[in-house]
C-alpha atoms as a PDB file:
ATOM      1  CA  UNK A   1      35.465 -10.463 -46.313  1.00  0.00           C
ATOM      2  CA  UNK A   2      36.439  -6.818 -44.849  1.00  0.00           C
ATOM      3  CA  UNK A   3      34.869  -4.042 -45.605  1.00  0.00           C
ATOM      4  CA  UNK A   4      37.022  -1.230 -46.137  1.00  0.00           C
ATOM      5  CA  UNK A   5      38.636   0.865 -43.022  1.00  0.00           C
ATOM      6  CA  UNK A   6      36.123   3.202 -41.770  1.00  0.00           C
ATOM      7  CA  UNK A   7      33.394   1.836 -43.054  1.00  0.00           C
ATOM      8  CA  UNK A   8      29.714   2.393 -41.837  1.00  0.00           C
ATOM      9  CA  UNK A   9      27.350  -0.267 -40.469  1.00  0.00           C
ATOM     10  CA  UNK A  10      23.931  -0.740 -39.587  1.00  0.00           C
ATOM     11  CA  UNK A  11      21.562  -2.650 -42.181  1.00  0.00           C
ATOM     12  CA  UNK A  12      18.194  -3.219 -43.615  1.00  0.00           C
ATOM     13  CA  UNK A  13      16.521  -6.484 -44.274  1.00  0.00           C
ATOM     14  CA  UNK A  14      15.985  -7.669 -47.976  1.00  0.00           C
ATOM     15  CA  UNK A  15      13.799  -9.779 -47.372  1.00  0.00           C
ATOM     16  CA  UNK A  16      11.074 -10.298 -44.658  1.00  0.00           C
ATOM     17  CA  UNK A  17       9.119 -13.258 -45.893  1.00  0.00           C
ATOM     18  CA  UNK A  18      12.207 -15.746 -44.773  1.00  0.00           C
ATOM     19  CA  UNK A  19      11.452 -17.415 -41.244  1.00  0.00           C
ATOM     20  CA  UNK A  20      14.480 -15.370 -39.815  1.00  0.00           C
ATOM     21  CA  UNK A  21      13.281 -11.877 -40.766  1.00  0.00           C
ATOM     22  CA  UNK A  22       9.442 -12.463 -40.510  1.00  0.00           C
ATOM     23  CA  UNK A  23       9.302 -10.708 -36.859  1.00  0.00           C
ATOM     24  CA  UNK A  24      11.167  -7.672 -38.418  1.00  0.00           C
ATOM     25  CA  UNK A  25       9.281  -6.603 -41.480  1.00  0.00           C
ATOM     26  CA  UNK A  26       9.426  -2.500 -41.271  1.00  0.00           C
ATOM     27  CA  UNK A  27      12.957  -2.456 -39.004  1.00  0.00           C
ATOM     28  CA  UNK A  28      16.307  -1.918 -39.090  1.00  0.00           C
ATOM     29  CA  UNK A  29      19.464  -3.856 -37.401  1.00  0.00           C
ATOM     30  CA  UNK A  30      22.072  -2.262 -35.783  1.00  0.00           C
ATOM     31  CA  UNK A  31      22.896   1.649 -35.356  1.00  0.00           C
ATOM     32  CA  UNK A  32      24.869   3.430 -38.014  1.00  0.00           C
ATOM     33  CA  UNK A  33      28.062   4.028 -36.945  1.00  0.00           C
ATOM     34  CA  UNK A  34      32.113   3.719 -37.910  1.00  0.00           C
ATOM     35  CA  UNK A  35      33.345   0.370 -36.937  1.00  0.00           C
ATOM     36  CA  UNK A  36      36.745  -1.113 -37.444  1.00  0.00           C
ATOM     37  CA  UNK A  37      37.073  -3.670 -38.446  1.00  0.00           C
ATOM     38  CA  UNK A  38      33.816  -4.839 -40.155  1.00  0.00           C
ATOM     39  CA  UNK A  39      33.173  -7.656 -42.243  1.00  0.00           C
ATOM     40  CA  UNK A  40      30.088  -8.599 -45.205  1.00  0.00           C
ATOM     41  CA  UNK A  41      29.877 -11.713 -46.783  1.00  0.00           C
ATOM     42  CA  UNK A  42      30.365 -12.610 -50.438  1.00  0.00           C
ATOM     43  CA  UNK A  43      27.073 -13.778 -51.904  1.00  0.00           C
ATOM     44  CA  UNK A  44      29.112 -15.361 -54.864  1.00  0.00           C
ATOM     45  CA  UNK A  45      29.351 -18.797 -53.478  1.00  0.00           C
ATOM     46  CA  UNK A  46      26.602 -21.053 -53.752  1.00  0.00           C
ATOM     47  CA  UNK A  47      24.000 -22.110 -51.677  1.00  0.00           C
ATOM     48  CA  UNK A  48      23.885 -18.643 -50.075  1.00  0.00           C
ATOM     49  CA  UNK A  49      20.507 -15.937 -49.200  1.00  0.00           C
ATOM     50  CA  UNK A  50      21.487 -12.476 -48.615  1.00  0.00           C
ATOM     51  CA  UNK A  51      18.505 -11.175 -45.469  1.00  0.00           C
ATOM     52  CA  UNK A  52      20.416  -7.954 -45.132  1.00  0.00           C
ATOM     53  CA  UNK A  53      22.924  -5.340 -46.087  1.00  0.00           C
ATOM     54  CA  UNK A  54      24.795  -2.448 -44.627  1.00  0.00           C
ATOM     55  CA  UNK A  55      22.777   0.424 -45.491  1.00  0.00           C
ATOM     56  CA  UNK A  56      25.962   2.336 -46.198  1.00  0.00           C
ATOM     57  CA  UNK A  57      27.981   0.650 -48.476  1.00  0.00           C
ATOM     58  CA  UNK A  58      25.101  -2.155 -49.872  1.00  0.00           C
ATOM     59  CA  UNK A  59      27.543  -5.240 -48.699  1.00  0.00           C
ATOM     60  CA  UNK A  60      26.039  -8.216 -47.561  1.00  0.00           C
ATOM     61  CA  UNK A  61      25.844  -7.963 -43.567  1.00  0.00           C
ATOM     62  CA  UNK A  62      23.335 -10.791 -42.657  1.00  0.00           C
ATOM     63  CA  UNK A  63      23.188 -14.182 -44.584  1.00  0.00           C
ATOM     64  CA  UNK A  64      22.164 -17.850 -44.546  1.00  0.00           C
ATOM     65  CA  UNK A  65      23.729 -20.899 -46.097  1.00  0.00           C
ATOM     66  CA  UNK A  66      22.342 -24.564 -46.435  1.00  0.00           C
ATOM     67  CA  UNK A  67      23.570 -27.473 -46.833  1.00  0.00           C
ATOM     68  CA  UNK A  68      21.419 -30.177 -46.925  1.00  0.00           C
ATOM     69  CA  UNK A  69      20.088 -30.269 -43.410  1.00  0.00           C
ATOM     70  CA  UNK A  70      22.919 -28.221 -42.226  1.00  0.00           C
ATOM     71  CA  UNK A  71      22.428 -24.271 -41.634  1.00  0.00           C
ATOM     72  CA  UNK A  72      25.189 -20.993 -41.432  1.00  0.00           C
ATOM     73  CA  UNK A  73      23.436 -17.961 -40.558  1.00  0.00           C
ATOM     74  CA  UNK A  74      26.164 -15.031 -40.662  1.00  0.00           C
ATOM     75  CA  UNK A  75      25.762 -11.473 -39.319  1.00  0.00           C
ATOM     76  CA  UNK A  76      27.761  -8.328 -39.654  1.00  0.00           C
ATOM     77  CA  UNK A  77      26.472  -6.659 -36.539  1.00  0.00           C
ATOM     78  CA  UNK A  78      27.666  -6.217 -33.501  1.00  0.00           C
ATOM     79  CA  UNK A  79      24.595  -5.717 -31.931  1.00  0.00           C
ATOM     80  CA  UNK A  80      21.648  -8.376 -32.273  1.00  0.00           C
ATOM     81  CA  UNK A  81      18.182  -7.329 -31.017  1.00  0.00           C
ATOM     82  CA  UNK A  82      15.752  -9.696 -29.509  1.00  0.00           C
ATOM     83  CA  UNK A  83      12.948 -10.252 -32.594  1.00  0.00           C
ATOM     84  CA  UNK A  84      16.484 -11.076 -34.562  1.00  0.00           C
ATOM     85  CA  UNK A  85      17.461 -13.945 -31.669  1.00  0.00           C
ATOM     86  CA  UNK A  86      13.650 -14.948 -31.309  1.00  0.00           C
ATOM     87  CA  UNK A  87      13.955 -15.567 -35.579  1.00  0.00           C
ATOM     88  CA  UNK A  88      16.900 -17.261 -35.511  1.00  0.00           C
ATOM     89  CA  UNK A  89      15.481 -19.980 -32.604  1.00  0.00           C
ATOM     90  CA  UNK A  90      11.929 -19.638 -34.507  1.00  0.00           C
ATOM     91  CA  UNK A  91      14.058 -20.958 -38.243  1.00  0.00           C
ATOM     92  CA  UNK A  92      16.531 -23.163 -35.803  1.00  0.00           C
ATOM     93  CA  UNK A  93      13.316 -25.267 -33.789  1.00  0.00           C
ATOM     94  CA  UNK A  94      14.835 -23.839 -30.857  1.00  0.00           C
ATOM     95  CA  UNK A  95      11.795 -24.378 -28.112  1.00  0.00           C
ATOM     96  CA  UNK A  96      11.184 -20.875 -26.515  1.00  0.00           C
ATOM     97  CA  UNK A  97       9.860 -21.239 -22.757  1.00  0.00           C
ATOM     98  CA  UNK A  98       9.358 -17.528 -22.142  1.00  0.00           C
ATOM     99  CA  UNK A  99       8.601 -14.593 -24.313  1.00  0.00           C
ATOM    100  CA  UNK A 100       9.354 -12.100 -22.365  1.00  0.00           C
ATOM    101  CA  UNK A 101      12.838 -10.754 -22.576  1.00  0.00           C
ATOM    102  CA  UNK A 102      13.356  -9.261 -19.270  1.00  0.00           C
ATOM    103  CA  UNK A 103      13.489 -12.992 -17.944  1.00  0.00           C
ATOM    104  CA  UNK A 104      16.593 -15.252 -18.208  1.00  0.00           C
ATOM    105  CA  UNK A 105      16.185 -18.610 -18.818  1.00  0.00           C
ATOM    106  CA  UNK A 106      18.714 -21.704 -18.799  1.00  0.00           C
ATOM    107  CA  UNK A 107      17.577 -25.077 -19.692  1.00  0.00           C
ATOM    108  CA  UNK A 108      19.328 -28.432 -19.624  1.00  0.00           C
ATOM    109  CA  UNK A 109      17.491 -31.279 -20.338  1.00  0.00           C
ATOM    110  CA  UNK A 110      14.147 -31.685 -17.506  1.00  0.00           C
ATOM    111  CA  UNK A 111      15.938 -28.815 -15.796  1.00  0.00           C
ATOM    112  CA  UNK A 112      14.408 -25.547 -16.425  1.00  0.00           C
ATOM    113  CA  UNK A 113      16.283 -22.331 -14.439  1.00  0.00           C
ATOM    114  CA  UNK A 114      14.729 -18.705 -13.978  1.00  0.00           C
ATOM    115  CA  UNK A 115      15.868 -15.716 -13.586  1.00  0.00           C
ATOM    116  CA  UNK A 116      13.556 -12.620 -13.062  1.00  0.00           C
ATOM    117  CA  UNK A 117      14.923  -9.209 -12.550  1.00  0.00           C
ATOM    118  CA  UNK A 118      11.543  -7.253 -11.318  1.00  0.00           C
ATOM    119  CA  UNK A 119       8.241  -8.417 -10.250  1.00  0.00           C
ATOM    120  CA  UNK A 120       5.747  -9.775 -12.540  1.00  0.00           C
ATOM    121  CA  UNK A 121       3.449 -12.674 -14.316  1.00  0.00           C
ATOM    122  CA  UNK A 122       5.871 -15.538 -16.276  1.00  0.00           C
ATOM    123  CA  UNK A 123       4.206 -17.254 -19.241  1.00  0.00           C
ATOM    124  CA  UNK A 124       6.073 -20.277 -19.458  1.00  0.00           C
ATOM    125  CA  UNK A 125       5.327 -22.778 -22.669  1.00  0.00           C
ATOM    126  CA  UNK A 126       6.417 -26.219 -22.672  1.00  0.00           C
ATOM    127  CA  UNK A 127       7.893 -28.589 -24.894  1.00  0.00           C
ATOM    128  CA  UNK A 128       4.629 -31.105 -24.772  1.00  0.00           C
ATOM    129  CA  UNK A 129       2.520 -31.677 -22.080  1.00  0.00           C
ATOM    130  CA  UNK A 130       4.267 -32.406 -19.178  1.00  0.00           C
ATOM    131  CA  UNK A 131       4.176 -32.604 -15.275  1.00  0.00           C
ATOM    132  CA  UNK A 132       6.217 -29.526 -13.487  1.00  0.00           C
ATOM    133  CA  UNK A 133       7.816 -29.686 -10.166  1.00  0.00           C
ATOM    134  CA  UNK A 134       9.047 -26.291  -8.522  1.00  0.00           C
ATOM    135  CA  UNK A 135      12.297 -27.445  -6.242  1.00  0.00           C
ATOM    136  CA  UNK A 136      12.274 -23.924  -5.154  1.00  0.00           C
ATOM    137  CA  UNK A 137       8.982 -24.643  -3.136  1.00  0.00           C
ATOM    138  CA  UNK A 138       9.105 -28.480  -2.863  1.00  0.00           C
ATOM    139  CA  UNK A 139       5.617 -28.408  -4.607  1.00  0.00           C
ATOM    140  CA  UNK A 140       3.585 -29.961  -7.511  1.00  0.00           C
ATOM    141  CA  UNK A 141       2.635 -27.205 -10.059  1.00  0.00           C
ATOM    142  CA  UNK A 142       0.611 -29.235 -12.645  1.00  0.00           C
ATOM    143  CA  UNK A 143       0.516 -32.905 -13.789  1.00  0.00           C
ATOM    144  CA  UNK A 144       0.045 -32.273 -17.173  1.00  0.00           C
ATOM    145  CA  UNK A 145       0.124 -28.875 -19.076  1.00  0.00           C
ATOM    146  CA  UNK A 146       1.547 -27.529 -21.947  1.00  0.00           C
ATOM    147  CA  UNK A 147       1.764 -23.655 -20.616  1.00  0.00           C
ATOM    148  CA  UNK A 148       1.868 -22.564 -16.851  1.00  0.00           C
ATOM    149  CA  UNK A 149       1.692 -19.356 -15.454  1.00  0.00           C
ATOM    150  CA  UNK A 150       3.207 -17.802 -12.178  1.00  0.00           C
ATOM    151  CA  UNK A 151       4.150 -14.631 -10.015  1.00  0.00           C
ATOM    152  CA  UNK A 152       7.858 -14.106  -9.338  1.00  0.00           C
ATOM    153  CA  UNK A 153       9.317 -11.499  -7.595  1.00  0.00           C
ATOM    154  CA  UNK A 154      12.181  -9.433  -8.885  1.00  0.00           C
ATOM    155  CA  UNK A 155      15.771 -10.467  -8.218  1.00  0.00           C
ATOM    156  CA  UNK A 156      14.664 -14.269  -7.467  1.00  0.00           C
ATOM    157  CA  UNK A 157      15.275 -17.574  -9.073  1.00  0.00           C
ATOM    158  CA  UNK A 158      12.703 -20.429 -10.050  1.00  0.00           C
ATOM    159  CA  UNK A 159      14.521 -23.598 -10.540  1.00  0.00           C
ATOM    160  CA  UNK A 160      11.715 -26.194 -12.221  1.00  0.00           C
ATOM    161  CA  UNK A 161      11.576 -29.610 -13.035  1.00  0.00           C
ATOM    162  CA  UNK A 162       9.933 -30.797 -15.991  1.00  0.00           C
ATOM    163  CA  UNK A 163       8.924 -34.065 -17.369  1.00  0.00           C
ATOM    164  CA  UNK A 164       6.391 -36.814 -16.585  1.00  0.00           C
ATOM    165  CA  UNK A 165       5.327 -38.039 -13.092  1.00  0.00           C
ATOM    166  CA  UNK A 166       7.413 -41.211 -12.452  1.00  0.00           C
ATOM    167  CA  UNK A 167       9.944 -39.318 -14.024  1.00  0.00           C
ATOM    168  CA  UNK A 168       9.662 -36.559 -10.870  1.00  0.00           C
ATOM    169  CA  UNK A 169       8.864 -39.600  -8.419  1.00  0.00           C
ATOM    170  CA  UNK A 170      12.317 -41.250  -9.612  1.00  0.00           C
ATOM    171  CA  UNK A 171      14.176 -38.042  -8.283  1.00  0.00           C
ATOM    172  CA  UNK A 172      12.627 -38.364  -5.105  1.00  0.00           C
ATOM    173  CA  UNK A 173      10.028 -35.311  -5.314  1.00  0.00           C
ATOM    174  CA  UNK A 174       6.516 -35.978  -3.686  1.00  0.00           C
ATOM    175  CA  UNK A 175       3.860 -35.922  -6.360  1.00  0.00           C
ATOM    176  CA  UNK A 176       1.092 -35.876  -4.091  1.00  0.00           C
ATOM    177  CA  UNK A 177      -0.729 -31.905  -4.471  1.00  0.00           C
ATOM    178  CA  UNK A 178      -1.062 -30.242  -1.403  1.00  0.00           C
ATOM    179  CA  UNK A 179      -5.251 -30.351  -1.146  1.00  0.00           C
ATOM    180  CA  UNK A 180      -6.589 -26.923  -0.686  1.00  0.00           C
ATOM    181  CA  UNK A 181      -8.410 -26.264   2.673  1.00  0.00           C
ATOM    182  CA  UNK A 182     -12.437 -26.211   2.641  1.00  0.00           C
ATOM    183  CA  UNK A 183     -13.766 -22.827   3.760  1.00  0.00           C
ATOM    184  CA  UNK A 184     -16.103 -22.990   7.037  1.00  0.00           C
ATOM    185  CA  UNK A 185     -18.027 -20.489   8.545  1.00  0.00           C
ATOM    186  CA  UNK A 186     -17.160 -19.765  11.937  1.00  0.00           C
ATOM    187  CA  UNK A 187     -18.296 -21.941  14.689  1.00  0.00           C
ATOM    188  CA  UNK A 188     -20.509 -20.371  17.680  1.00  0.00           C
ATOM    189  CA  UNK A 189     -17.775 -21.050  20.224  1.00  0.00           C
ATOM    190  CA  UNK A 190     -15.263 -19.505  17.965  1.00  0.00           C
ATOM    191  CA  UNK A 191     -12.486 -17.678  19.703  1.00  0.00           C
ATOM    192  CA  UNK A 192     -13.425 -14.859  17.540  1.00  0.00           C
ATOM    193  CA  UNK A 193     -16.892 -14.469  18.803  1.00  0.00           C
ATOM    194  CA  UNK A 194     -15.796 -14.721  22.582  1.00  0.00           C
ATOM    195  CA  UNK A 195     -13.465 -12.143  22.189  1.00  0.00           C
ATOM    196  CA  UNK A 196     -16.459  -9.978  20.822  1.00  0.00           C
ATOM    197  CA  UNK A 197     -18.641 -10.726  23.588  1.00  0.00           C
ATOM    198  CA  UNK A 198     -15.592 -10.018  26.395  1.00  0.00           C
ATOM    199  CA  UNK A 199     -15.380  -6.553  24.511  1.00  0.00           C
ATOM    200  CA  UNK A 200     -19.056  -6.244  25.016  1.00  0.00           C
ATOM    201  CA  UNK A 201     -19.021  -7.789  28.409  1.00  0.00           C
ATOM    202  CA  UNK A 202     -16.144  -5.015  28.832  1.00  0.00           C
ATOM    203  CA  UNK A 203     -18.086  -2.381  27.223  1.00  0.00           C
ATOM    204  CA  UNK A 204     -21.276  -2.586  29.213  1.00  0.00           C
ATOM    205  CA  UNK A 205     -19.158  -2.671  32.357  1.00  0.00           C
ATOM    206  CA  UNK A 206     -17.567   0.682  32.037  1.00  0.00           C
ATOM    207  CA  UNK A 207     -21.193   2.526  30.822  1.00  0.00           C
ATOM    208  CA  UNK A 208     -22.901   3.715  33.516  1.00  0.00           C
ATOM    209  CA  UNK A 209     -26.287   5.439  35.033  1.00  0.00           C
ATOM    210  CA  UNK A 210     -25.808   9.357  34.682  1.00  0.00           C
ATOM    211  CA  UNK A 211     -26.215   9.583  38.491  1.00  0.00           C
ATOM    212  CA  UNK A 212     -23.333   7.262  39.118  1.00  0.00           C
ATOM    213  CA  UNK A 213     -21.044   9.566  36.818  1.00  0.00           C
ATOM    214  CA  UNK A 214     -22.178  12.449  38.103  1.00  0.00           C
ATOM    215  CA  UNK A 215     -21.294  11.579  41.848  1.00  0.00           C
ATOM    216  CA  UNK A 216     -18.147  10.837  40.695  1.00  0.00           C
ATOM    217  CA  UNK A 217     -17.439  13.730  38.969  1.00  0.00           C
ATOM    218  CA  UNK A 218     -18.440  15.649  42.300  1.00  0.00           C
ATOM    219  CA  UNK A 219     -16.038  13.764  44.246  1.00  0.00           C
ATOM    220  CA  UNK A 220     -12.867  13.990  41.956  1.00  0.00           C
ATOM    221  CA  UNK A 221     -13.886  17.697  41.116  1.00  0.00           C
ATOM    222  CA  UNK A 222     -14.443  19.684  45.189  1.00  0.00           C
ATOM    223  CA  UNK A 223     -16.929  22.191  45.144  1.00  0.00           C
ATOM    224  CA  UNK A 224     -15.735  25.913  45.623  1.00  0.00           C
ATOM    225  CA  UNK A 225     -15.559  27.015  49.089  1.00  0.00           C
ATOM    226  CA  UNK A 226     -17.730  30.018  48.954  1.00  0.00           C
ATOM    227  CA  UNK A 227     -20.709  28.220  47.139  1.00  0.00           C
ATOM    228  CA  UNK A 228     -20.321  25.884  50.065  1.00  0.00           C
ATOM    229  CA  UNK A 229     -20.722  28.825  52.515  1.00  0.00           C
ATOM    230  CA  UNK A 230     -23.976  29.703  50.264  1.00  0.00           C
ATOM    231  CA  UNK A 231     -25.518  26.496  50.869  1.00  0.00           C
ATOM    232  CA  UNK A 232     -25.099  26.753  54.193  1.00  0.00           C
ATOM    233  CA  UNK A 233     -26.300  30.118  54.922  1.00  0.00           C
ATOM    234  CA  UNK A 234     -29.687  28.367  53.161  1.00  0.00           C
ATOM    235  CA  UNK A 235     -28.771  27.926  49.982  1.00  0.00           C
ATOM    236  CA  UNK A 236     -30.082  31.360  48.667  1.00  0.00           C
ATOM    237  CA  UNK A 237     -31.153  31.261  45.074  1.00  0.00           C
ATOM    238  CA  UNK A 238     -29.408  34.479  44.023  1.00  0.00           C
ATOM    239  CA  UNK A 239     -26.780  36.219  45.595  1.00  0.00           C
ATOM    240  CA  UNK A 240     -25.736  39.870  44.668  1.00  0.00           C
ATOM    241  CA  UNK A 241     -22.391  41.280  42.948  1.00  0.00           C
ATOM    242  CA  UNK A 242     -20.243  43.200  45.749  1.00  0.00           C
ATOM    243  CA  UNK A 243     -21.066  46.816  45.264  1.00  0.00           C
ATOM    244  CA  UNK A 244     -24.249  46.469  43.590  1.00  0.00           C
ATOM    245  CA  UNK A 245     -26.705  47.784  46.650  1.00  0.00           C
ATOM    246  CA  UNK A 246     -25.773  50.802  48.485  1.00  0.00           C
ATOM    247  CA  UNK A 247     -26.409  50.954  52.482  1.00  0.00           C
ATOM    248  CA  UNK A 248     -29.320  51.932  53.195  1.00  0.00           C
ATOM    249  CA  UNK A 249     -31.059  51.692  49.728  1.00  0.00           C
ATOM    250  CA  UNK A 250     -34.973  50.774  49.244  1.00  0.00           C
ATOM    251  CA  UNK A 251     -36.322  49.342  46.546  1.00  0.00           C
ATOM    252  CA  UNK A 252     -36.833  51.441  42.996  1.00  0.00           C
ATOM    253  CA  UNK A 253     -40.849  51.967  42.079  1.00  0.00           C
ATOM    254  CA  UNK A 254     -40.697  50.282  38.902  1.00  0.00           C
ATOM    255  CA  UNK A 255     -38.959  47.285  40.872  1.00  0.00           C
ATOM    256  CA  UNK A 256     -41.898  44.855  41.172  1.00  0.00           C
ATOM    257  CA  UNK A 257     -40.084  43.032  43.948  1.00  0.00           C
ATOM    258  CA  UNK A 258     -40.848  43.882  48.052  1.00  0.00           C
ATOM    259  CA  UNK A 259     -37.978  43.720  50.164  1.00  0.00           C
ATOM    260  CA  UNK A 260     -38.473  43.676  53.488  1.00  0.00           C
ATOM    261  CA  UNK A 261     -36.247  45.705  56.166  1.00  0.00           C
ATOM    262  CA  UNK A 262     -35.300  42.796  57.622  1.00  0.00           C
ATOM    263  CA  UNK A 263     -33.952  41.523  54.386  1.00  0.00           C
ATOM    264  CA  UNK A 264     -31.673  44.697  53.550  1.00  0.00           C
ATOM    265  CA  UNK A 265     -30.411  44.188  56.874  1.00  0.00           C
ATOM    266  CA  UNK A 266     -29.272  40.376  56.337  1.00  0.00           C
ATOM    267  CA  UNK A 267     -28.179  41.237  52.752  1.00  0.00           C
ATOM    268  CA  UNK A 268     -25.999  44.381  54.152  1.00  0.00           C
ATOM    269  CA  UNK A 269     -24.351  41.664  56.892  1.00  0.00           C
ATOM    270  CA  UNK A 270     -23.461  39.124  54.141  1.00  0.00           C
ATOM    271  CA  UNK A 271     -22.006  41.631  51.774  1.00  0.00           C
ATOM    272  CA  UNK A 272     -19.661  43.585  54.724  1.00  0.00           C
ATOM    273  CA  UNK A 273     -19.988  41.179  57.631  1.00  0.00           C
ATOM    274  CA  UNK A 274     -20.274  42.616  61.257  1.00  0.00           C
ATOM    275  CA  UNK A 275     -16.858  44.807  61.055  1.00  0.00           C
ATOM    276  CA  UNK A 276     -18.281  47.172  58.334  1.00  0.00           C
ATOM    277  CA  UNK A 277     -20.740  49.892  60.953  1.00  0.00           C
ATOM    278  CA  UNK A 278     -23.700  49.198  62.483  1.00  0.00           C
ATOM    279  CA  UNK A 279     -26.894  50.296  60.730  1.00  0.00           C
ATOM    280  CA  UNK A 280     -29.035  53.357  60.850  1.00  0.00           C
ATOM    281  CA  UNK A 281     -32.387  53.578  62.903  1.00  0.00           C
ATOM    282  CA  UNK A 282     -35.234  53.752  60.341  1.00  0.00           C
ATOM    283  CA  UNK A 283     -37.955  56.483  61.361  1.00  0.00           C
ATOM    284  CA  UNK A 284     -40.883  54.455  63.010  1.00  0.00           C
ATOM    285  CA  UNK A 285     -39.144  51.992  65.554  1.00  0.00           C
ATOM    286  CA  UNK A 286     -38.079  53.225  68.906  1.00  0.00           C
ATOM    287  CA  UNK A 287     -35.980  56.153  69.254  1.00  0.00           C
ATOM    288  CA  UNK A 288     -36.376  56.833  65.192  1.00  0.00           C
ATOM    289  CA  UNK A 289     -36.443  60.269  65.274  1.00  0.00           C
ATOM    290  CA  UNK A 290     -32.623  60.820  66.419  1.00  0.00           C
ATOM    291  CA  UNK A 291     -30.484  60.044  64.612  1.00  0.00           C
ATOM    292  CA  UNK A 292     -27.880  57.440  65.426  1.00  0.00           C
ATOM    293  CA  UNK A 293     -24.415  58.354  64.035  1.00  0.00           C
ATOM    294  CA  UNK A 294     -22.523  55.406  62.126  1.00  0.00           C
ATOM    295  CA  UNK A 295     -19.115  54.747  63.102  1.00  0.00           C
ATOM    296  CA  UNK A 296     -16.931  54.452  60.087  1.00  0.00           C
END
């Protein structure tokens, strides 16, 4: 029957112990809400069990009626959830292959079709114990089981065959399983192991003495010019800064160092070279006591 215009619905269950509602002991179905139109269910008649009513108006909104082996199930609700669907196939003997409701299923007869929207384990329970053949992979999966298990990605399709083995044989699908490959250790001669020893082989040949390296570095680095002119002049262990001796200038009394005339005199030429004045007589040597004017 129809409820009147403007009517409410959204319902509670009556009674939770029936196979239907078992899963939904503590919930509510539907949202409350005006629709139009809406119908209930008149509980007058024989042979009917009220589950539910609208919460608004107390109307019958879900029902069952039996006769004999024959069973009616009416709802009111637009909107059925999934512990509803999974009591109505639980009360039906309606096989359930998954659980999970984010997976769509479609079966017809041996063929079993899946559907997964996003990445994850499938639980899939079967009928009786039966041999499964994934067409998707042209591969055995079991030859007897009564629940399987697999990995699907999201947005692909698993399209299964189920039944016995001469059943899968008579459809032209290879029974035979794929044996799994023994593990080995690697062999001596392994390619692996000779392209470690060419790295080490490659390795050893590009280390080298310290002297080698060092005789190269010489030769892509040239020496300086002036140190070159150094060595030559008898590679003299310290050479002083340009300004740092004045003409003429004898060694301090705290200086523990002797220098010898003769030194000064080759010091003064490598500092100003023979262009800078000629040096002074120093009293004691010939002609020491004039003086010998420097020309600037």
């Amino acid at each position: 029957r129809r409820q009147s215009w403007n009517a409410e619905v959204g319902s509670k269950f009556l009674d939770t112990r029936h196979g239907i509602t078992d899963r939904l002991r503590g919930k509510d179905l539907g949202t409350k809400g005006r629709l139009n139109p809406s119908y209930y269910v008149d509980d007058n008649a024989p042979g009917i069990t009220t589950l539910a009513e609208y919460t608004a108006t107390g109307l019958p909104s879900v029902a069952l009626r039996s006769v004999d082996n024959w069973h009616s199930v009416f709802c009111g609700e637009p909107i059925l959830t999934e512990e509803f669907l999974a009591g109505l196939c639980h009360f039906g003997k309606v096989h359930r292959y998954i659980g999970q409701a984010d997976t769509y299923v479609t079966a017809n007869g041996p063929w079993l079709t899946l559907v997964a929207p996003r990445d994850g384990q499938r639980q899939i329970s079967l009928p009786k114990h039966s041999a499964v053949y994934d067409i998707s992979e042209g591969k055995l999966i079991t030859e007897s089981a009564a629940e399987i298990r697999m990995f699907m990605r999201g947005r692909t399709t698993k399209r299964l065959f189920i039944g016995t083995l001469e059943e899968i044989q008579k459809y032209g699908f290879s029974t035979v399983r794929p044996a799994p490959e023994p593990e080995r250790s690697p062999a001596p001669d392994d390619p692996v192991h000779r392209v470690e020893v060419a790295i080490v082989e490659d390795v050893a040949e590009i280390v080298e003495p310290a002297s080698s390296q060092s005789e190269k570095e010489d030769q892509s680095h040239p020496r300086d010019p002036f140190l070159e002119f150094v060595d030559a002049l008898g590679q003299v262990d310290e050479i002083p800064l340009y300004g740092s001796e004045v003409e003429g200038a004898t060694p301090t009394e705290g200086d523990s160092s002797e220098v010898s005339e003769e030194e000064l005199r080759r010091r003064r030429r490598r500092r100003g070279g023979r262009g800078r004045g000629r040096r002074r007589r120093v009293p004691g040597e010939a002609g020491g006591d004039t003086p010998t004017p420097t020309v600037e």
